[in-house]
N, C-alpha and C. Protein backbone atom coordinates (compact mmCIF):
# COMPACT_ATOMS: atom_id res chain seq x y z
N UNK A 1 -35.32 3.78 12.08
CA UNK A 1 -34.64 4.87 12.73
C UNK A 1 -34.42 4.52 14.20
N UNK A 2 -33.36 5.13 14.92
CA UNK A 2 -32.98 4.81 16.08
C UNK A 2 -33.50 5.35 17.19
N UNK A 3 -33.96 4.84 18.04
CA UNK A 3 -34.87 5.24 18.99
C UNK A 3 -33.78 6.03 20.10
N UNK A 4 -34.23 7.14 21.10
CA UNK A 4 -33.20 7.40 22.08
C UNK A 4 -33.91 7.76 23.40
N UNK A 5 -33.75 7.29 24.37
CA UNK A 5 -34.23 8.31 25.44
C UNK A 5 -33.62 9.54 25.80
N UNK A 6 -34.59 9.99 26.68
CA UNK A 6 -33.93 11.51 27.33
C UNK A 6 -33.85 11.26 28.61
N UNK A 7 -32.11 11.72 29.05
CA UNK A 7 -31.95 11.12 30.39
C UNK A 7 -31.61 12.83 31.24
N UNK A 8 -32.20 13.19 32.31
CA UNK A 8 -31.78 14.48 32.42
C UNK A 8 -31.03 14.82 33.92
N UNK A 9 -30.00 14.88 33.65
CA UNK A 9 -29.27 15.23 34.88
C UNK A 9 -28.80 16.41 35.47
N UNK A 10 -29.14 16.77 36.60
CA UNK A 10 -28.93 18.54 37.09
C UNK A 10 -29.83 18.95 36.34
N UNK A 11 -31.25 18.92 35.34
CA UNK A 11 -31.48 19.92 34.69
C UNK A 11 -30.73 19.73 33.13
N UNK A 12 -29.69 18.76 32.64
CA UNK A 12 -29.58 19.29 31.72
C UNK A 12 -30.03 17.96 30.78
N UNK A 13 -30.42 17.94 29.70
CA UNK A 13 -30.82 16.70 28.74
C UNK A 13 -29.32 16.39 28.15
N UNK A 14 -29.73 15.37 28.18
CA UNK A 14 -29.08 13.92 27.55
C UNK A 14 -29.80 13.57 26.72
N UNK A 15 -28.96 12.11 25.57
CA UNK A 15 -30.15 11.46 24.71
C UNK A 15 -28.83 10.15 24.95
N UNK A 16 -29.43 9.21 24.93
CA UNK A 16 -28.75 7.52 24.85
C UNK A 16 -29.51 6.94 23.76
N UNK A 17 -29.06 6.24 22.70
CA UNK A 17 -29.88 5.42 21.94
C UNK A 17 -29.48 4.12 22.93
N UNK A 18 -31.12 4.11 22.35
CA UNK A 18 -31.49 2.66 23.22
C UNK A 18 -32.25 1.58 22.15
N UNK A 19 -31.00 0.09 22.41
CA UNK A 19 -31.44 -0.52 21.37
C UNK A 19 -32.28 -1.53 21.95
N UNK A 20 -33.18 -1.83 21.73
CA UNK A 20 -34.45 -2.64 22.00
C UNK A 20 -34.12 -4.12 21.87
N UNK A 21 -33.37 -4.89 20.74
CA UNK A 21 -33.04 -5.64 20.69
C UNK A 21 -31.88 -6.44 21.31
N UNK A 22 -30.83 -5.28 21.83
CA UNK A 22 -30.09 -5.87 22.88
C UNK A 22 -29.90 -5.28 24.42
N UNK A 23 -31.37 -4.24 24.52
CA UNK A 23 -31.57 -4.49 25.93
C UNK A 23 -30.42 -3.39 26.36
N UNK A 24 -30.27 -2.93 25.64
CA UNK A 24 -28.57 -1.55 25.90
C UNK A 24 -28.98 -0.29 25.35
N UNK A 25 -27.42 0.56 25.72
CA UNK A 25 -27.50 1.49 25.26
C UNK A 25 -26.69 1.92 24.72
N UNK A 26 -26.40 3.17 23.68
CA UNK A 26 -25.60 3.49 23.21
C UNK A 26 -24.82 4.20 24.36
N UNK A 27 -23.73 5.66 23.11
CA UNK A 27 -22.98 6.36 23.94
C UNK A 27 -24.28 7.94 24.15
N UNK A 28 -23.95 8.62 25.85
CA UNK A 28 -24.22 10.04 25.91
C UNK A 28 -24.18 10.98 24.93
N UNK A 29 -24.78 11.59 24.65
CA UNK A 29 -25.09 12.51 23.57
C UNK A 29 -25.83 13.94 24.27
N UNK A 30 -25.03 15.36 23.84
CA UNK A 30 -25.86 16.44 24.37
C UNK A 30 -26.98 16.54 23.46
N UNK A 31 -28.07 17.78 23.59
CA UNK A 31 -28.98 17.90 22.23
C UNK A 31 -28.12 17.99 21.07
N UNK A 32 -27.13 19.54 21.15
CA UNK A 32 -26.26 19.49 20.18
C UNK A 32 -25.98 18.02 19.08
N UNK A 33 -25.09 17.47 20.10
CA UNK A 33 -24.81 16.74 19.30
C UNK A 33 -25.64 15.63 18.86
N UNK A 34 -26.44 14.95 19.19
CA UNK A 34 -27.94 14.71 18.99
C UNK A 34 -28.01 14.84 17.01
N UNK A 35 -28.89 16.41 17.81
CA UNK A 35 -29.35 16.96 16.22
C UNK A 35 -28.86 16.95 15.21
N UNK A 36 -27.29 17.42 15.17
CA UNK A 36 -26.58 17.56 14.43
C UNK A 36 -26.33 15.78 13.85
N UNK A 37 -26.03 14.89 14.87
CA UNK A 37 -26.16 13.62 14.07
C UNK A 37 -26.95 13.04 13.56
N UNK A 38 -28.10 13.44 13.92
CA UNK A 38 -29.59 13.51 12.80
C UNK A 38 -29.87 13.84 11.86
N UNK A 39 -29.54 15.02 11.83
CA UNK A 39 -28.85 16.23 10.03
C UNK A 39 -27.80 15.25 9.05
N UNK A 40 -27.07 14.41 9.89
CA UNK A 40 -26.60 13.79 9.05
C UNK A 40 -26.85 12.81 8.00
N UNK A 41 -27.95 12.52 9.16
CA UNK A 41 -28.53 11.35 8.90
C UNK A 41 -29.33 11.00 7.47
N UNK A 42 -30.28 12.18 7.76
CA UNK A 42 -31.47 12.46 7.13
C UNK A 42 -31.17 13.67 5.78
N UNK A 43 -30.02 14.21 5.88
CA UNK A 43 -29.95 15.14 4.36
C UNK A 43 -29.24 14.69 3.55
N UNK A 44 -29.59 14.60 2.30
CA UNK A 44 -29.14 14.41 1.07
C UNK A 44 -28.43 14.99 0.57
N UNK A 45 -28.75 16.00 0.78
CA UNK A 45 -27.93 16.96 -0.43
C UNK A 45 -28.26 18.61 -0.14
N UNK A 46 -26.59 19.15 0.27
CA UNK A 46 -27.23 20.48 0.13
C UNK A 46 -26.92 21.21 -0.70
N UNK A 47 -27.79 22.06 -1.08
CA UNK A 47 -28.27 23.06 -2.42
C UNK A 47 -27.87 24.75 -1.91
N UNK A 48 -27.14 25.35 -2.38
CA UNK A 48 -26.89 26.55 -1.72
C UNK A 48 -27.36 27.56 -2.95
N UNK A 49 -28.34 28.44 -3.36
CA UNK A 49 -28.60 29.54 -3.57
C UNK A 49 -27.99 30.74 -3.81
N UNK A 50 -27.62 31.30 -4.87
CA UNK A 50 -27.42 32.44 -4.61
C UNK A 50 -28.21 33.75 -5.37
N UNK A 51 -29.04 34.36 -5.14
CA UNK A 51 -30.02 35.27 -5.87
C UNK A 51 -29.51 36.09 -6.69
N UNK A 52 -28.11 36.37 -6.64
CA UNK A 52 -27.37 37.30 -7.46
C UNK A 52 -26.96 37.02 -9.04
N UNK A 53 -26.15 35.71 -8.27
CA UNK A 53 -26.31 35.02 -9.64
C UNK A 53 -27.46 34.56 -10.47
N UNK A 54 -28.50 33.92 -9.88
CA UNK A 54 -29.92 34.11 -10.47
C UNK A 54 -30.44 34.75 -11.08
N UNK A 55 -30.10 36.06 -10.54
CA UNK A 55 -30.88 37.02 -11.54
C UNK A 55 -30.23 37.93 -12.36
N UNK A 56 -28.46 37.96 -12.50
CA UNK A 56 -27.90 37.86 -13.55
C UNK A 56 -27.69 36.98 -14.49
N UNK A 57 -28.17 35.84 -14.19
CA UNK A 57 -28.27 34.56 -15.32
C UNK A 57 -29.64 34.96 -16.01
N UNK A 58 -30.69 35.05 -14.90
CA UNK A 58 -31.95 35.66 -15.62
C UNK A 58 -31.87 36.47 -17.08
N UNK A 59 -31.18 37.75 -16.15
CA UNK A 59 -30.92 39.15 -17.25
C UNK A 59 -30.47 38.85 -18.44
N UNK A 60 -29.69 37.24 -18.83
CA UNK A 60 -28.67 37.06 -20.08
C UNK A 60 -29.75 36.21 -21.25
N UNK A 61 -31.27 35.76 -20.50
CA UNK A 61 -31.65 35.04 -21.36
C UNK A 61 -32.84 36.27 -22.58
N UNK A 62 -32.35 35.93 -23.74
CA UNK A 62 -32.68 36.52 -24.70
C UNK A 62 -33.95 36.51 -24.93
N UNK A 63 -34.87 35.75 -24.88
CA UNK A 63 -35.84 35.25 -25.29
C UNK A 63 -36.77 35.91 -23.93
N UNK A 64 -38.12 36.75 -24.37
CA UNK A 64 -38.39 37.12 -23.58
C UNK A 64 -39.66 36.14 -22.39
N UNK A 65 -40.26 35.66 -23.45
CA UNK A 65 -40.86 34.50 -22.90
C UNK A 65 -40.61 33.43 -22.10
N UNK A 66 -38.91 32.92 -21.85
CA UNK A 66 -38.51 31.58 -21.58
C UNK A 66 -37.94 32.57 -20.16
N UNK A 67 -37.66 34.02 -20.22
CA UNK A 67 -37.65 35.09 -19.33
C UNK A 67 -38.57 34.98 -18.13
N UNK A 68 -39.55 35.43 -18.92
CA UNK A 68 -40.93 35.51 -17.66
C UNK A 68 -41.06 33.80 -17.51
N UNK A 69 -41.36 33.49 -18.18
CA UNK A 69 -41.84 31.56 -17.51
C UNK A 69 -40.17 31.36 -16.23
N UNK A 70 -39.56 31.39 -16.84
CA UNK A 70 -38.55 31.21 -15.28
C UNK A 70 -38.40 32.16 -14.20
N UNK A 71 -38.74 33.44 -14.61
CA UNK A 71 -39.25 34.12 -13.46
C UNK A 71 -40.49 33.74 -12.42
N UNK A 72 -41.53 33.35 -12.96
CA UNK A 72 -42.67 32.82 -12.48
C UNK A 72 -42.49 31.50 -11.96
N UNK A 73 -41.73 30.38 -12.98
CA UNK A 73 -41.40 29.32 -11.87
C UNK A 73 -40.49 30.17 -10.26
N UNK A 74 -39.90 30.65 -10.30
CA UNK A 74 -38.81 30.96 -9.26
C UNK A 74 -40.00 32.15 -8.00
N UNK A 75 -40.69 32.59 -8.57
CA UNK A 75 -41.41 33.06 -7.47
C UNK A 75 -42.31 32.01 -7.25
N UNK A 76 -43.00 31.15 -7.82
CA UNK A 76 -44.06 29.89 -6.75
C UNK A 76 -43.00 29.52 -6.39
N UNK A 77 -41.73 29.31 -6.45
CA UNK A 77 -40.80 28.29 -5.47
C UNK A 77 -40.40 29.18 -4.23
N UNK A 78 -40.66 30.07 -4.40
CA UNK A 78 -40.31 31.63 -3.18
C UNK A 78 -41.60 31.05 -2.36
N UNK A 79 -42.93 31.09 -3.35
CA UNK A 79 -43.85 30.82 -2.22
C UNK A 79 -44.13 29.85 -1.66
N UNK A 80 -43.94 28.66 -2.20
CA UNK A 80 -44.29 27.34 -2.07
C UNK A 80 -43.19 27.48 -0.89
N UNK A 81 -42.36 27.65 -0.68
CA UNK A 81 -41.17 27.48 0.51
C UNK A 81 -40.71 28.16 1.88
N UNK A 82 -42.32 28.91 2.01
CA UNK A 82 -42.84 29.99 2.89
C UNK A 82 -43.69 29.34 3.39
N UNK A 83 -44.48 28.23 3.27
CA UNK A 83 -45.72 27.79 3.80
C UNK A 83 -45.38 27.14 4.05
């Protein structure tokens, strides 16, 4: 991963990647844009949610058992994703 300093001028931060191996630097970067090219970096894949549909897909499964077991998975994933 790419290393950067923080350069701060007037008060406001900067970030420069700074490459070690050639003794340079990249281009100015605000935090903004920073982070956001980090997000890029580092996510895979995004997953968007929607609870509505969830739990009208829920409501359609017949079986009352395969019911509650996916209800119960879906609340430890409520909790597990709180801590």
């Amino acid at each position: 991963m790419a290393k950067y300093h923080r350069i701060i001028i007037d008060g406001v931060p900067y970030y420069r990647e700074y490459s070690y191996g050639l003794d340079g630097y990249g281009e100015m970067l605000s935090e903004d844009e920073l982070v956001q090219m980090l997000l890029e970096e580092v996510i895979d894949e995004e997953i968007e949610i929607n609870e509505r549909e969830i739990e009208a897909a829920l409501r359609r499964i017949a079986d009352r058992d395969d019911r509650n077991l996916l209800q119960s998975y879906i609340r430890y994933l409520e909790r597990i994703s709180r801590e």
